[in-house]
Structures are given as structure tokens and as C-alpha cells.
Protein backbone atom coordinates (compact mmCIF):
# COMPACT_ATOMS: atom_id res chain seq x y z
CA UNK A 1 -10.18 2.45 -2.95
CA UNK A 2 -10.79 0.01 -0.01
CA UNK A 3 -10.85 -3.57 -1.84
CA UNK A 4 -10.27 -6.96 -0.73
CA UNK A 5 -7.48 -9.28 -0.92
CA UNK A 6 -8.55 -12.39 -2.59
CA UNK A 7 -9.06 -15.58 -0.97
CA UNK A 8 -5.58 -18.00 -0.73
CA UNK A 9 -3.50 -15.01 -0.22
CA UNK A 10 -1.69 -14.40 3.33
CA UNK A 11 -0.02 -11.36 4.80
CA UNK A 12 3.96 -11.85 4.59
CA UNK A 13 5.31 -8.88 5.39
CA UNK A 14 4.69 -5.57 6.93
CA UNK A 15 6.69 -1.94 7.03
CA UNK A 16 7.07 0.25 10.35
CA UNK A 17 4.74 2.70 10.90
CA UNK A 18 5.71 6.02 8.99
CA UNK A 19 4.58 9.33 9.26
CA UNK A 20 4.62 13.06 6.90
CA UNK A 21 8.65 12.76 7.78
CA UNK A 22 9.37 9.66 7.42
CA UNK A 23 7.52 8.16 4.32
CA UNK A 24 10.04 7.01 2.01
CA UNK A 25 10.58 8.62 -1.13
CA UNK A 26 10.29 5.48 -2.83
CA UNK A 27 7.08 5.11 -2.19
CA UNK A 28 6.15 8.94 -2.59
CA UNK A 29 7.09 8.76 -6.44
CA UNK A 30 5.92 5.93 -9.15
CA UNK A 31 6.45 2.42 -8.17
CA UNK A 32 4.90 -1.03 -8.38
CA UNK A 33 4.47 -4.06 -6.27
CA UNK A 34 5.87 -7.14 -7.78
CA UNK A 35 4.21 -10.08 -9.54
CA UNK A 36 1.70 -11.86 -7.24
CA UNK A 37 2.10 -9.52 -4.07
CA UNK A 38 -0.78 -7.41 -3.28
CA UNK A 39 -0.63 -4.67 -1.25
CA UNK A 40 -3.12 -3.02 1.72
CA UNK A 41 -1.75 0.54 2.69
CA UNK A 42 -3.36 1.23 6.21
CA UNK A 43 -3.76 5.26 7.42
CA UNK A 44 -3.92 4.67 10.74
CA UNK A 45 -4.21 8.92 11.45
CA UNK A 46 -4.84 11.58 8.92
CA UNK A 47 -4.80 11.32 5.50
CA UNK A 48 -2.78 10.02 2.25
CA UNK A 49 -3.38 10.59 -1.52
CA UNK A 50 -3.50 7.60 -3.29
CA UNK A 51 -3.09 7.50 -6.56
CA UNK A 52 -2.38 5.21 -9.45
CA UNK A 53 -1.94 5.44 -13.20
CA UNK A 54 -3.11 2.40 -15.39
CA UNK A 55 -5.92 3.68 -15.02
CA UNK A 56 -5.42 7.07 -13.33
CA UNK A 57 -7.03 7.91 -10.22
CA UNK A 58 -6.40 9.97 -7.11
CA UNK A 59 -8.35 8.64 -3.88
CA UNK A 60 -7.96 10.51 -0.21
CA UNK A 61 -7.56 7.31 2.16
CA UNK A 62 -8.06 8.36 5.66
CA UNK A 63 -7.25 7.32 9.16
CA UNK A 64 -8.92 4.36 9.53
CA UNK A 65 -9.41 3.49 5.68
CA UNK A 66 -7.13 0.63 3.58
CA UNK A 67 -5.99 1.47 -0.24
CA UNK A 68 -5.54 -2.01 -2.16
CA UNK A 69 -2.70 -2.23 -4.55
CA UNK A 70 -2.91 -4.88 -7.37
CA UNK A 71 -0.06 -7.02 -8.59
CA UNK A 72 2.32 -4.68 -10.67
CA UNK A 73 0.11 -1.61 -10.20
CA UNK A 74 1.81 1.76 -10.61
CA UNK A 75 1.29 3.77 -7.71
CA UNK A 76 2.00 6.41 -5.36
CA UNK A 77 0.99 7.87 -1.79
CA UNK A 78 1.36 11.71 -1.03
CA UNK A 79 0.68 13.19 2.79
CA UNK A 80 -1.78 15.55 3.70
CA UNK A 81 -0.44 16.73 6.13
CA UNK A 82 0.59 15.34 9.41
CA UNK A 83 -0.37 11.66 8.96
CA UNK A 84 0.50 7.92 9.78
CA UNK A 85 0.70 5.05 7.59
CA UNK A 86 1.98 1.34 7.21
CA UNK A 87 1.80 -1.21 4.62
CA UNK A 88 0.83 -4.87 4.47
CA UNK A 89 2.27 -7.21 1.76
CA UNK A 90 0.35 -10.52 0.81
CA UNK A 91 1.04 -13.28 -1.70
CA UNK A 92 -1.00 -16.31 -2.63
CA UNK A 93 0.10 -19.16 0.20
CA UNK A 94 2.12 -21.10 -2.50
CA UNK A 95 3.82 -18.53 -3.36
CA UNK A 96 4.90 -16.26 0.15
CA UNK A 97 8.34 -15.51 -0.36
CA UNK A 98 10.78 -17.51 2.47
CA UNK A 99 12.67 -15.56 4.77
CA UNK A 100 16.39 -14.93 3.82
């Protein structure tokens, strides 16, 4: 499930580091990342599932391991346990959403 951002796209934004209590639910259930923004979901200790639905698939990521998440891509991330995550946001440079 490790994949590569393409070229021309930038890192924007980045969540804390959660863990098994602190994931939020939002991201435990169905969601998608919106138009343009790709998505790298770093474990940075024990393990996720990973899964998405167009077309189905359930990957383990593990400590150490990156899930990509495509443009609009239904998704969602389950703990195994005790674990640690974060995730990176990028958009193409012409189009990195300006601070508010």
C-alpha cells in the first residue's frame, strides 16, 4: 500500500501524532480526502488496517510503513492494537491551500 506521491505535489499539512485512544473517529469510519489532496498515513509504532473500498482492499501498514491515499478515495484506518500514527496532506504546488 506504500505508493508515491507524484511529482509537483508538496506536503501542506500534517495531524498530531495519535495513538489506539486517540485516533479520531472520523477517520476510523468511511471518509475521503478532497479533490487534489493526497494523503501519506505514517505508522510510526505498531500497526493500522488500512482499508479502502473503490476497489476494496484491507492492507496491515506497520511501524515504519506509509499507506497512500488517492484524491477522493474512500477509506478507513482501524488499530491493532496499541499503535501510533500521523498523517501527511499534499496538493499539487498550484494548488496548496493558503493558510486561514
Amino acid at each position: 500500500m506504500s505508493g508515491k506521491i507524484p511529482d509537483g505535489f508538496v506536503a501542506y499539512k500534517r495531524t498530531p501524532i495519535f495513538d489506539e485512544s486517540t485516533l479520531p473517529a472520523g477517520l476510523r469510519r468511511q471518509h475521503r480526502t478532497k479533490p487534489g489532496v493526497w494523503a501519506l498515513i505514517h505508522v510510526t509504532e505498531g500497526r493500522i488496517k488500512f482499508r479502502t473500498f473503490d476497489p476494496k482492499r484491507e492492507t496491515i501498514v506497520a511501524a515504519g510503513e506509509a499507506a497512500t491515499v488517492r484524491p477522493e478515495e474512500r477509506h478507513e484506518v482501524e488499530p491493532m492494537g496499541a499503535m501510533k500514527m500521523y498523517v501527511e496532506f499534499y496538493a499539487g504546488e498550484d494548488r496548496t491551500p493558503q493558510p486561514t
